[in-house]
Protein backbone atom coordinates (compact mmCIF):
# COMPACT_ATOMS: atom_id res chain seq x y z
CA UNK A 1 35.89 -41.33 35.67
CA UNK A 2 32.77 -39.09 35.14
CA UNK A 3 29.35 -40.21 36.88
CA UNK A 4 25.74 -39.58 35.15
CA UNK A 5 22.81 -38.66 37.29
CA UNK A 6 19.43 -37.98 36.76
CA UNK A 7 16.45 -36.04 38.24
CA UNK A 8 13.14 -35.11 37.57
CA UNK A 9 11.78 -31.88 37.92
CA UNK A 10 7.83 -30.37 37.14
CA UNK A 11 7.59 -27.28 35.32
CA UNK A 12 5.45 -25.06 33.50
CA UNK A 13 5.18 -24.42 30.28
CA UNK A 14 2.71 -22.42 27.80
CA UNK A 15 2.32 -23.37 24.57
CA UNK A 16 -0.76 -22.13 21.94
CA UNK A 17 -2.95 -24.95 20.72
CA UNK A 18 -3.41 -25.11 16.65
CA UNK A 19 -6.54 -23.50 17.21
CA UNK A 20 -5.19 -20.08 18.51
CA UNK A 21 -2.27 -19.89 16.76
CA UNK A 22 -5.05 -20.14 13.50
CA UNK A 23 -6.90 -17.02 15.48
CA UNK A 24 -3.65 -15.06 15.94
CA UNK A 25 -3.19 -15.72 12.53
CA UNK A 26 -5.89 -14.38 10.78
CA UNK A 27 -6.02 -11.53 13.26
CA UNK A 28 -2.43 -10.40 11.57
CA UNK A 29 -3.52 -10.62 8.66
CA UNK A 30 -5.21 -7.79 6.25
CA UNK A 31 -8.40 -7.56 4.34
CA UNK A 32 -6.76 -8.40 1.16
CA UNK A 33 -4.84 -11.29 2.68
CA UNK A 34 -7.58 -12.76 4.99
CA UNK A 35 -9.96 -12.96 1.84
CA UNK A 36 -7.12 -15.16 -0.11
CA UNK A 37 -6.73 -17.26 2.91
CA UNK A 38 -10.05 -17.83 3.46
CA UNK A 39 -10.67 -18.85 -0.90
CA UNK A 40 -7.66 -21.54 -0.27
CA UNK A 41 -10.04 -23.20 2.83
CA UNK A 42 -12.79 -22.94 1.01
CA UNK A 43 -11.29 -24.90 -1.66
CA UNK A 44 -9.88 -27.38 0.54
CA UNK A 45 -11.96 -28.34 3.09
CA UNK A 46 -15.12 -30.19 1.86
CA UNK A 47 -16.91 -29.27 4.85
CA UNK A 48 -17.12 -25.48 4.07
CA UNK A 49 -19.23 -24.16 1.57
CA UNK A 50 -20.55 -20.83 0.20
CA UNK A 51 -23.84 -19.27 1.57
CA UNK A 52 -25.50 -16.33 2.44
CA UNK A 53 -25.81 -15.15 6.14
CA UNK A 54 -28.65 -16.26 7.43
CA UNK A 55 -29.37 -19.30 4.77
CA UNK A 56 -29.09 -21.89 7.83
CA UNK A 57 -30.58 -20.41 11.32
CA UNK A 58 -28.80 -20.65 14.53
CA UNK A 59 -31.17 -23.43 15.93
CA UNK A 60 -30.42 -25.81 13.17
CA UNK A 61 -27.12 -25.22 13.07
CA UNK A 62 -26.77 -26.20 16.98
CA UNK A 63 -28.94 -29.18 16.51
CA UNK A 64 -26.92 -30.19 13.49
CA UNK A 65 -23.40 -29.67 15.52
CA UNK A 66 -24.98 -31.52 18.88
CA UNK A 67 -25.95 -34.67 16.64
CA UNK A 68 -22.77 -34.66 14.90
CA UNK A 69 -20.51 -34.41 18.11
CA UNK A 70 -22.44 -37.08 19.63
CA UNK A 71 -22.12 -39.48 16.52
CA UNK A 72 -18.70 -38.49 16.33
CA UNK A 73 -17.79 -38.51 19.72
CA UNK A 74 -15.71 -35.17 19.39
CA UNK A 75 -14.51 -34.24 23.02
CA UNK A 76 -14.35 -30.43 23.65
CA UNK A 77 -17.04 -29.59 21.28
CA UNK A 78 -20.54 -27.90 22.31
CA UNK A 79 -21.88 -27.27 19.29
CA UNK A 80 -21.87 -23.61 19.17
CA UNK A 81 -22.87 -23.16 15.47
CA UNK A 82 -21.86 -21.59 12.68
CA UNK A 83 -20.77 -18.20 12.98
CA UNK A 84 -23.33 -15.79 11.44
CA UNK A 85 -21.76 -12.65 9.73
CA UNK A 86 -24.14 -9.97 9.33
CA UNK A 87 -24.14 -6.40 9.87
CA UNK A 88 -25.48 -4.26 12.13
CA UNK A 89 -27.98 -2.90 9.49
CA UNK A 90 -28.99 -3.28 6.09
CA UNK A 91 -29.10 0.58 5.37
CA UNK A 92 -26.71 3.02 6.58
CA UNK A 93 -26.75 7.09 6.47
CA UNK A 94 -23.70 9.07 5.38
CA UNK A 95 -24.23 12.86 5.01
CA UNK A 96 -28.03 12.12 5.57
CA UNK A 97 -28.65 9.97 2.68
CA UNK A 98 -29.64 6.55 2.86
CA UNK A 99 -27.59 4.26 1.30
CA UNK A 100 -27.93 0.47 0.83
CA UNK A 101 -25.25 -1.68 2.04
CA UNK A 102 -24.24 -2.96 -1.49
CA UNK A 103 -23.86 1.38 -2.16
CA UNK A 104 -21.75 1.83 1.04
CA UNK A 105 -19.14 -1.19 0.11
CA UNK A 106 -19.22 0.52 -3.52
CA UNK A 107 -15.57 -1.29 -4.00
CA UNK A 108 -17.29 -4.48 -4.34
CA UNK A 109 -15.94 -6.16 -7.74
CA UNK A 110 -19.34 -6.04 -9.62
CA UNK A 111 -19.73 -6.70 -12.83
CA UNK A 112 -20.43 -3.61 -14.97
CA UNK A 113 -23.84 -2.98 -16.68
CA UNK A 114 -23.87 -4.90 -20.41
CA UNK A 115 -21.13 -7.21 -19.61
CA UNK A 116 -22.76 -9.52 -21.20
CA UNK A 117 -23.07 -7.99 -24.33
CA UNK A 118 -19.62 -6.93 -24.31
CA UNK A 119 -18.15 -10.66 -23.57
CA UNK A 120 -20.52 -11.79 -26.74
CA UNK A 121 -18.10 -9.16 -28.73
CA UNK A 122 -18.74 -7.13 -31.60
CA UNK A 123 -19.68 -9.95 -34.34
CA UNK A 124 -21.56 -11.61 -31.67
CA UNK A 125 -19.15 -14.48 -31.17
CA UNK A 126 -19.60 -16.04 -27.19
CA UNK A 127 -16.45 -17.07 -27.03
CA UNK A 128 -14.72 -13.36 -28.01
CA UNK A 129 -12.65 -12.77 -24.76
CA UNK A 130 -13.61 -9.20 -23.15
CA UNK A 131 -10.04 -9.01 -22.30
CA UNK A 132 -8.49 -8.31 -26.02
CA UNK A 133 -10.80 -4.84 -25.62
CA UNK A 134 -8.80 -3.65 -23.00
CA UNK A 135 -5.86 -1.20 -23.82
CA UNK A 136 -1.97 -1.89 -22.46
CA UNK A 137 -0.13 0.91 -21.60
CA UNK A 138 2.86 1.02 -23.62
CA UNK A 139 6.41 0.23 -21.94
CA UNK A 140 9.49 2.40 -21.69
CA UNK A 141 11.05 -1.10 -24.34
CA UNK A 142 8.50 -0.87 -26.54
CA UNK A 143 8.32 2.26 -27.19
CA UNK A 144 11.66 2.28 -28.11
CA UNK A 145 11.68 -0.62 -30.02
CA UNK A 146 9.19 1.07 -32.57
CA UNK A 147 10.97 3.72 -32.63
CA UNK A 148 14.20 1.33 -33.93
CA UNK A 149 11.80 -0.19 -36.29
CA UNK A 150 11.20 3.97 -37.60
CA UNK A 151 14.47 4.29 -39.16
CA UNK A 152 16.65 2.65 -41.61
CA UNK A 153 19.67 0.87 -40.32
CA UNK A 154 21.94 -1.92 -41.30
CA UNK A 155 21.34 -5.58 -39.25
CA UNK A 156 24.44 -4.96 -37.24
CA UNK A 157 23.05 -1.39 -36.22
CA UNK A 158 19.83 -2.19 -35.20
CA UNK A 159 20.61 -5.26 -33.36
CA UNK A 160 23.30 -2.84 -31.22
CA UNK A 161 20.29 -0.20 -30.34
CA UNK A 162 17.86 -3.55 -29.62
CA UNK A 163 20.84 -4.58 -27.14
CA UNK A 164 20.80 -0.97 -25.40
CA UNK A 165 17.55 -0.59 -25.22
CA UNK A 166 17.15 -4.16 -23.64
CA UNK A 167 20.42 -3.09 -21.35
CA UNK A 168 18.18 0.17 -20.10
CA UNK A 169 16.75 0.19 -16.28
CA UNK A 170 12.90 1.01 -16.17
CA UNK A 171 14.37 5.08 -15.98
CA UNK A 172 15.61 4.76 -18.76
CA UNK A 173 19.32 4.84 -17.79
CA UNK A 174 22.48 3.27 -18.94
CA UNK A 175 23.18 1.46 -16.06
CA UNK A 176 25.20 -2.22 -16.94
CA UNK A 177 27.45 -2.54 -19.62
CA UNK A 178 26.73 -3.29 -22.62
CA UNK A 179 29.72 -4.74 -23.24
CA UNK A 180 29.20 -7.35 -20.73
CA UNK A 181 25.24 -7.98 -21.68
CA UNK A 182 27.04 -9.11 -25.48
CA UNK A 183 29.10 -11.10 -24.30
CA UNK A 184 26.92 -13.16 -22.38
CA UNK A 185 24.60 -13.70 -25.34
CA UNK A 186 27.94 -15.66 -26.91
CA UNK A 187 27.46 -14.33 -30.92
CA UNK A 188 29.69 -15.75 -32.96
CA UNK A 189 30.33 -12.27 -34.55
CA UNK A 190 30.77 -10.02 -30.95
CA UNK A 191 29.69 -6.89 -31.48
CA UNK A 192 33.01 -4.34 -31.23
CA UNK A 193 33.55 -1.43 -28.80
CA UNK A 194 32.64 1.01 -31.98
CA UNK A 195 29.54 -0.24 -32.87
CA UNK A 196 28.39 -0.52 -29.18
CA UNK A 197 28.88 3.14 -29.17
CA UNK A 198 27.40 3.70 -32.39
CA UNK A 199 24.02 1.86 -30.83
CA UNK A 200 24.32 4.44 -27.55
CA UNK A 201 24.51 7.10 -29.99
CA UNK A 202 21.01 5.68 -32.06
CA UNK A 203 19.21 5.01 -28.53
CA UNK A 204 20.09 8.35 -27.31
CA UNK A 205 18.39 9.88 -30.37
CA UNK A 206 14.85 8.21 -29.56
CA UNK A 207 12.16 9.73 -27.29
CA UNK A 208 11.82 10.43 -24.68
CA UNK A 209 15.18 12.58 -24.38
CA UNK A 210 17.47 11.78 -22.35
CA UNK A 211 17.09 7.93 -22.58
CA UNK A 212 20.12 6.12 -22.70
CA UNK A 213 22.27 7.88 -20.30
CA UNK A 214 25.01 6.79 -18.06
CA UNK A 215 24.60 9.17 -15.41
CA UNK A 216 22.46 12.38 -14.34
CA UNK A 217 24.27 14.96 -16.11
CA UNK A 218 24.68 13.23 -19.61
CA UNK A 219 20.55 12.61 -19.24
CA UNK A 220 20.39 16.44 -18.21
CA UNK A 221 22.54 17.42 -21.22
CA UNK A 222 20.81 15.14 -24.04
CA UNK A 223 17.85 16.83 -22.79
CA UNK A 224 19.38 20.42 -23.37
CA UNK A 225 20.32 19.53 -26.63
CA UNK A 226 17.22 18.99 -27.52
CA UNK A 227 15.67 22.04 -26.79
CA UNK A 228 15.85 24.94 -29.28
CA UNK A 229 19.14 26.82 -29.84
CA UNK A 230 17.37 30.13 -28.76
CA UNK A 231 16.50 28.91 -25.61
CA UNK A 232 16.98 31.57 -22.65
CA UNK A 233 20.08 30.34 -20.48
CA UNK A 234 20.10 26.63 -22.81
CA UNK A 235 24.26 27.41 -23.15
CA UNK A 236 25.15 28.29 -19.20
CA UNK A 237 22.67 25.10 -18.55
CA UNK A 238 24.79 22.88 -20.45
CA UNK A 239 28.09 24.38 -18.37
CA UNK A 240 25.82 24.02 -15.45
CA UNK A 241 25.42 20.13 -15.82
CA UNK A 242 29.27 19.36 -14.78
CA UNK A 243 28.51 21.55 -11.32
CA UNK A 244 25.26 19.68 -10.39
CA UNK A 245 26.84 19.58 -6.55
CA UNK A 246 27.71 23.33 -6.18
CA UNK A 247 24.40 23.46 -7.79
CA UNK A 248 22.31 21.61 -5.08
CA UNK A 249 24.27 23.54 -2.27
CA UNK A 250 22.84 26.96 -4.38
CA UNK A 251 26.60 28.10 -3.65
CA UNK A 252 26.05 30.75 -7.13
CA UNK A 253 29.12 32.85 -5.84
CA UNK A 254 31.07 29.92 -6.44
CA UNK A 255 29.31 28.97 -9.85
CA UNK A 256 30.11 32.47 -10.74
CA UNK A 257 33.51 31.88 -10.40
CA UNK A 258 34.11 29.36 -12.39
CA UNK A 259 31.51 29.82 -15.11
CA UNK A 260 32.50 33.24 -15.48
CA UNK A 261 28.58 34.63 -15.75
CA UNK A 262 26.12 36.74 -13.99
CA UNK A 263 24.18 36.18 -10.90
CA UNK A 264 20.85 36.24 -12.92
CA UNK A 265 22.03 34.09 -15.83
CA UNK A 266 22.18 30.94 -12.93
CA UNK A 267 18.60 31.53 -11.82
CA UNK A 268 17.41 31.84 -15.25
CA UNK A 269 19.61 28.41 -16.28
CA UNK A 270 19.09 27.13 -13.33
CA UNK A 271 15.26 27.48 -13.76
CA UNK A 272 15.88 25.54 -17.35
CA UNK A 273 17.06 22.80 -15.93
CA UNK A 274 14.51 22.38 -13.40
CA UNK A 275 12.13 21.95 -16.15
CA UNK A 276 13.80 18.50 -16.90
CA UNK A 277 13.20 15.26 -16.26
CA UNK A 278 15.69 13.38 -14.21
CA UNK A 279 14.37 9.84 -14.90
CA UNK A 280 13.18 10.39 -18.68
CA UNK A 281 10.98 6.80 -18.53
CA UNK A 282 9.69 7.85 -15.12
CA UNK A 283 6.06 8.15 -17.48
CA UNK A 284 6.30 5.01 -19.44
CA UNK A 285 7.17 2.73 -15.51
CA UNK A 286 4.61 0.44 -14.47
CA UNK A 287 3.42 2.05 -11.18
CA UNK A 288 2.97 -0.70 -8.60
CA UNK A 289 -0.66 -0.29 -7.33
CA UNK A 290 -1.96 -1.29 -3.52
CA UNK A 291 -5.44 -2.03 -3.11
CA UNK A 292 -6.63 -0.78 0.46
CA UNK A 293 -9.94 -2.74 1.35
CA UNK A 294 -11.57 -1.23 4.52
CA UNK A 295 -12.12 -3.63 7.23
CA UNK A 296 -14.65 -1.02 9.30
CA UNK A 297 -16.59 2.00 7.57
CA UNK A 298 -17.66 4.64 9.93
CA UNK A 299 -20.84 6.23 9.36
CA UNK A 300 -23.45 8.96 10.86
CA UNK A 301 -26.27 7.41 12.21
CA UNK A 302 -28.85 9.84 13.91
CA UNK A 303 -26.29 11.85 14.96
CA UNK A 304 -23.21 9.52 16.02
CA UNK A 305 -21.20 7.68 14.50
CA UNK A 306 -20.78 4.69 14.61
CA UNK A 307 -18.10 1.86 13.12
CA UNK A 308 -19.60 -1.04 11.47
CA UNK A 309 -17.77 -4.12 9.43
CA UNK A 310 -17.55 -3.67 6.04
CA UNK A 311 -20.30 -5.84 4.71
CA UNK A 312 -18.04 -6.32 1.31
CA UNK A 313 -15.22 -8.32 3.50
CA UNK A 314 -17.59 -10.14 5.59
CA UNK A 315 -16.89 -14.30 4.48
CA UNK A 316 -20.15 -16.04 3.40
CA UNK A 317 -19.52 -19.87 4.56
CA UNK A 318 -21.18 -22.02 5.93
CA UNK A 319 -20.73 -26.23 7.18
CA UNK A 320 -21.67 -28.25 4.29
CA UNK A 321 -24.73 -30.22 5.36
CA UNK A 322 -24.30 -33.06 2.47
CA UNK A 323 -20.64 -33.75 3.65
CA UNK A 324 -21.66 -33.69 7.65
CA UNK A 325 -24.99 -35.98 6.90
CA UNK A 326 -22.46 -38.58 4.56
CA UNK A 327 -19.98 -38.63 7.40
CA UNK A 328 -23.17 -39.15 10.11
CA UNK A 329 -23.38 -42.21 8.26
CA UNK A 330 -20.03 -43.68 9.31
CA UNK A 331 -20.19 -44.41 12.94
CA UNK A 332 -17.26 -46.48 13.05
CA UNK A 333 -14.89 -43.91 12.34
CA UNK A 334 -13.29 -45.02 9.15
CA UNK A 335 -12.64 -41.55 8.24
CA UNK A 336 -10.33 -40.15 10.87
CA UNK A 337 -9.00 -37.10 8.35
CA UNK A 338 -12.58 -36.06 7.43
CA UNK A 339 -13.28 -35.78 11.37
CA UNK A 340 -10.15 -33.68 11.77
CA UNK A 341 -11.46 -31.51 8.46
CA UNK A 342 -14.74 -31.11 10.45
CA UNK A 343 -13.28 -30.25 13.17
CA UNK A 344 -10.95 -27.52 11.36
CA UNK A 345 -14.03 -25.94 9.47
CA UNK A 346 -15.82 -25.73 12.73
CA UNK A 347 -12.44 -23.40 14.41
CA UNK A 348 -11.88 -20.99 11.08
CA UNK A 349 -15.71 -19.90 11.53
CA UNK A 350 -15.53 -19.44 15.20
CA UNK A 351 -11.53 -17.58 14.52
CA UNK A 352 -13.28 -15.49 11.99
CA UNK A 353 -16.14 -14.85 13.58
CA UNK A 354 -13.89 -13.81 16.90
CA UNK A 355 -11.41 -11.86 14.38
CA UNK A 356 -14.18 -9.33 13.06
CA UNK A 357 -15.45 -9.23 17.07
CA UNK A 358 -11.65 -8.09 17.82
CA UNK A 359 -11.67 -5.76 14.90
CA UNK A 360 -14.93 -4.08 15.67
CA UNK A 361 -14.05 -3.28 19.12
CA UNK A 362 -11.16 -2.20 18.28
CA UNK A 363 -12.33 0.48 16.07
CA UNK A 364 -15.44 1.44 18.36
CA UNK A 365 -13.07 2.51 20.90
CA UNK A 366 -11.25 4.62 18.32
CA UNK A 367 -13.89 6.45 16.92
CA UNK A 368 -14.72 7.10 20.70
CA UNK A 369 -11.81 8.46 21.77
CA UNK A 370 -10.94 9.87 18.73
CA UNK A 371 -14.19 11.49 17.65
CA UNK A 372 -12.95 15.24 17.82
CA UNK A 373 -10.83 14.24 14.55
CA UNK A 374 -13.69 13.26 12.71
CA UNK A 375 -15.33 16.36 13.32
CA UNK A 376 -12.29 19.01 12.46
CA UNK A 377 -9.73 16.58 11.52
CA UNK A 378 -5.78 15.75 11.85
CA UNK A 379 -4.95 19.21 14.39
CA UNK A 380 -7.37 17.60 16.50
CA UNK A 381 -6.15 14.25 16.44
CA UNK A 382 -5.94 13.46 20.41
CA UNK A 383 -2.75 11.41 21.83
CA UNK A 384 -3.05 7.74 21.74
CA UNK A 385 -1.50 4.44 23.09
CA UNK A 386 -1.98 1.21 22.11
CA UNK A 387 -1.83 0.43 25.80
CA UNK A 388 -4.72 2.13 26.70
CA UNK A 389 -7.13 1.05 24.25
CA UNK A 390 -5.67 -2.73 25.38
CA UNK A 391 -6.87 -1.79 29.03
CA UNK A 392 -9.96 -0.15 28.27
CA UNK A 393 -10.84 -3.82 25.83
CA UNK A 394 -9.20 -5.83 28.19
CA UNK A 395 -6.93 -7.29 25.42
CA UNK A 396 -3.63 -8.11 25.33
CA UNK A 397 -1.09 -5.23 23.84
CA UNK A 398 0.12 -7.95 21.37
CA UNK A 399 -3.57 -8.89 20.12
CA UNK A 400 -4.06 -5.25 19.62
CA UNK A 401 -1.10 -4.95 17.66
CA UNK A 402 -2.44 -7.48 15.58
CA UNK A 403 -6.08 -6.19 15.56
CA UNK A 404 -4.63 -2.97 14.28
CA UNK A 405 -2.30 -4.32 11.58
CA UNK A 406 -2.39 -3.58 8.09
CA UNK A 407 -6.54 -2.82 8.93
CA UNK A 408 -8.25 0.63 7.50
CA UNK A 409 -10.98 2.71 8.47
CA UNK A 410 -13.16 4.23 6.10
CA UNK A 411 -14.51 7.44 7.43
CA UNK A 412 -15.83 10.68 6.00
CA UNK A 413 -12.61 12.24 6.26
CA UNK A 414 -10.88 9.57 3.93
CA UNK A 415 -9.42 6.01 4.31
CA UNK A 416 -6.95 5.58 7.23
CA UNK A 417 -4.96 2.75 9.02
CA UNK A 418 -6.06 1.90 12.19
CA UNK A 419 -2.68 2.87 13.24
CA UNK A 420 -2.92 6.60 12.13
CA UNK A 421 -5.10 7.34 14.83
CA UNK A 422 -2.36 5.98 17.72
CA UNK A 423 0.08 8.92 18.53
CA UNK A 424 2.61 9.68 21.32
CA UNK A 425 1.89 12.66 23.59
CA UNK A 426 3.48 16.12 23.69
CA UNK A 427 3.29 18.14 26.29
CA UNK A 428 2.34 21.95 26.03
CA UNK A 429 3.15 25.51 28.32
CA UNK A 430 -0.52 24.87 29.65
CA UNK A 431 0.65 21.53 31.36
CA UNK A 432 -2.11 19.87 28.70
CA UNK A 433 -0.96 17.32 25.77
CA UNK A 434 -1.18 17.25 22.01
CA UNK A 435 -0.34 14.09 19.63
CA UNK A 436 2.18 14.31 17.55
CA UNK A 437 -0.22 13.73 14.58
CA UNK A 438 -1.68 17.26 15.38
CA UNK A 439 2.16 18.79 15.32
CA UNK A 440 2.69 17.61 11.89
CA UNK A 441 -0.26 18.85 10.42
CA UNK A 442 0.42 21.96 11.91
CA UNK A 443 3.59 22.06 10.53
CA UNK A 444 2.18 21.51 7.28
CA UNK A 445 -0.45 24.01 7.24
CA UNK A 446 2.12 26.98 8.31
CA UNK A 447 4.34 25.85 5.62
CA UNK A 448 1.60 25.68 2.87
CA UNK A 449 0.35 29.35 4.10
CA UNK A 450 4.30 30.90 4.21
CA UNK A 451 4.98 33.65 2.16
CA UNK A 452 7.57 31.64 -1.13
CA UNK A 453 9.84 34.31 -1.19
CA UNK A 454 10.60 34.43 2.80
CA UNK A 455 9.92 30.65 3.39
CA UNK A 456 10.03 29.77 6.94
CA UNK A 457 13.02 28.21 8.64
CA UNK A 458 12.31 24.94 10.73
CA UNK A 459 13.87 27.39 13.76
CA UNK A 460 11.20 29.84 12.71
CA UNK A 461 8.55 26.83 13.04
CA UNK A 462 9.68 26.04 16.30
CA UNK A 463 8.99 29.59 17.64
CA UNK A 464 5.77 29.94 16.20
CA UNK A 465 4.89 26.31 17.01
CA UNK A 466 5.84 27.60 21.02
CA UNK A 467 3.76 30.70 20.61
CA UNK A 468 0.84 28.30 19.81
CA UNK A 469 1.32 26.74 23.48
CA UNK A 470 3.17 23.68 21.45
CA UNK A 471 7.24 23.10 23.18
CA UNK A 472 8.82 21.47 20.31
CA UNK A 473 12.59 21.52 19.84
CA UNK A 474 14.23 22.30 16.54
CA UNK A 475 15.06 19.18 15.75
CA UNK A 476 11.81 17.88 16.22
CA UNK A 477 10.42 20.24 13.72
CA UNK A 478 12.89 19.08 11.06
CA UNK A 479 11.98 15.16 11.80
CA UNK A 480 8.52 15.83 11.35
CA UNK A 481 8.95 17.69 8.22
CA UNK A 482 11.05 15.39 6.45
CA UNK A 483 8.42 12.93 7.56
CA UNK A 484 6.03 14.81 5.62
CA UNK A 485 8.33 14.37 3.10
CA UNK A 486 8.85 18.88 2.70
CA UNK A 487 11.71 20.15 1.56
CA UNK A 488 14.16 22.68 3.64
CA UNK A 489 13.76 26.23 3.73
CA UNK A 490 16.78 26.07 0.87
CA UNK A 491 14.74 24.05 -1.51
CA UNK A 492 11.59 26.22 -1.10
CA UNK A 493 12.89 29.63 -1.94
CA UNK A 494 11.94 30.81 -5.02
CA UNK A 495 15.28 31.23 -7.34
């Protein structure tokens, strides 16, 4: 028979309160993100409203939060204030001109000059939608589909090419069956193997060529037989298209083998089909587009520079008076949710306000130990940890992790991640240290100046790169190519 005991035993334990887990939070998060977080409190919380910086001073503000704690008998609270966001300055100088601050955040969404004439539209009707003016680009399925609607075919015809072209991936390639695809739209006349066919053979016809293949070499050869008859090498390219792998390899002894042909009649087909398009709807594909919002723009001013917020994602909010002076009123707390609201407005202004701190810091010690890349850019870019700027802030690694996450720099060298800037250490012959950064761009530049018809070997790089005083094995060299996404020595000779 088992016996149960007990005991009790203290312990520690850490656990974040809801108000810095909301600060870690909004550290994480980018400019992009932070801004849609921020519209969804807005919304929500009736004690937040918009407002210019600077609309309420700091005085009243701490007057206002020191009555309201003491008729609301919050505990914890000293009526800090509301968390002014301004900049540093008004006007900034970049390249020695003086710019405003609206001119420096120039990717503010303003609207553009008569757009109120053009939402009136042309017959002067207000309610004409500026929208209708604006011009779709045309899909890889439409296009197509006008092109069906071109030509005269029977109803079982053109309903086969609409069920291709609806079949096609956004390359334009024959990937499902369209076997299957009918026969999970259930007709009550299915649509037989011979007329599928017939509708491959329509599609295939269409623009741009190549559309409607299964595979690489049928789009390759639909593209060939489109091209004129007198083509140079247009015959030993279409032979060509069933040896795509020996091909690749550039293994022409082998090619000449089989093909029975010349070693100059593979460049010259070769070169052919290198002036096709593998993915023939590659131009008609919606290209996905990320919007990069700065948090920090670094400018020149009298001679430094300097890293100040970008005034465009500073939040204008403020604690809505009316709502604080109507709860005032109720001293016998009735309203226990509208206290915890208050209370929640009062920690996202003093989390944002600590979250652009963070950020600013962050990027003031970049720019300072970084400042030789502003000046002759990426080969000078020193060797960086994350570590060190978390000593030198006094910061926790993880909260600079987060303060450097998915957060751009604007500088006059370009837009960059804060993250760009951090880079593990090489050593050199000299006993000295270069980042990795500075390797790769290196790399890059003696590939961009090699001679095309002796293109350099990444064995080749690695000696020159240890003539430079750089030790970098060969493997090494090869990672930090392909990073730069280069192609091998094979891919860069000139056929």
């Amino acid at each position: 028979m088992t016996q149960s005991s007990f005991s009790i035993a203290a312990r520690q334990q850490l656990s974040a309160s809801p108000q810095l887990q909301q600060a870690m939070r909004l550290l994480q998060m980018s400019a992009l993100e932070f801004q849609e977080e921020f519209q969804q409190e807005l919304a929500s919380n009736p004690f937040l409203e918009e407002g210019e910086p600077g609309e309420q001073g700091a005085e009243v503000v701490a007057a206002e939060q020191a009555n309201d704690n003491a008729a609301l008998r919050q505990d914890g609270e000293s009526g800090e204030g509301i968390a002014q966001f301004e900049a540093e300055s008004d006007r900034y100088t970049v390249d020695g001109v003086e710019v405003s601050s609206l001119q420096a955040a120039d990717w503010n969404e303003l609207p553009a000059p008569g757009f109120e004439t053009l939402s009136r539209g042309v017959s002067g009707d207000p309610e004409a939608d500026p929208c209708n003016w604006i011009s779709a680009e045309t899909t890889l399925r439409e296009h197509l589909h006008a092109q069906v609607c071109g030509i005269q075919l029977d109803e079982r015809q053109r309903f086969a090419a609409v069920l291709v072209i609806e079949t096609l991936d956004d390359h334009g390639y024959l990937r499902d069956d369209v076997a299957d695809t009918a026969l999970a739209l259930e007709l009550e006349q299915p649509l037989s193997e011979a007329e599928i066919a017939e509708g491959i053979r329509i599609v295939q016809q269409f623009d741009p060529a190549g559309v409607g293949a299964r595979d690489l070499p049928e789009c390759l050869m639909l593209q060939l037989r489109a091209t004129a008859v007198g083509t140079p090498g247009r015959s030993l390219a279409m032979k060509l298209t069933g040896h795509l792998e020996l091909l690749a390899k550039r293994d022409h002894r082998e090619l000449q083998r089989r093909l029975d042909c010349s070693e100059p009649a593979i460049h010259e087909a070769h070169a052919l089909i290198r002036t096709l398009e593998p993915h023939p709807g590659a131009n008609f594909a919606a290209a996905r587009v990320d919007y990069v919002v700065p948090d920090v723009i670094v400018v020149r001013q009298k001679g430094k520079l300097n890293a100040v917020i970008n005034p465009a994602v500073m939040p204008k909010a403020r604690l809505n008076s009316g709502c604080i002076d109507l709860l005032r009123m109720s001293r016998d707390g009735k309203y226990p949710a509208m206290q915890q609201q208050l209370q929640e407005a009062r920690w996202l202004l003093r989390n944002i306000e600590q979250r652009y701190v963070t950020i600013k810091q962050v990027a003031e010690a970049i720019v300072a130990r970084q400042r030789a890349f502003f000046e002759y850019g990426e080969i000078a870019l020193k060797p960086l940890l994350l570590r060190e700027i978390a000593d030198e802030l006094g910061l926790h690694e993880s909260t600079l992790s987060r303060a450097t996450s998915k957060k751009y720099m604007a500088t006059p060298r370009g837009t960059f991640e804060f993250k760009h800037f951090f880079s593990r250490k090489l050593s050199t012959d000299t006993g000295g240290s270069c980042s990795a950064t500075a390797v790769r761009a290196a790399i890059k530049e003696m590939i961009e100046g090699e001679n095309r018809d002796a293109p350099l070997s990444d064995v080749s790089l690695a000696k020159m790169l240890t003539e430079n005083g750089i030790c970098v094995a060969r493997r090494t060299v090869t990672k930090y190519r392909n990073q730069l996404k280069l192609p091998p020595v094979e891919m860069r000779c000139q056929p």
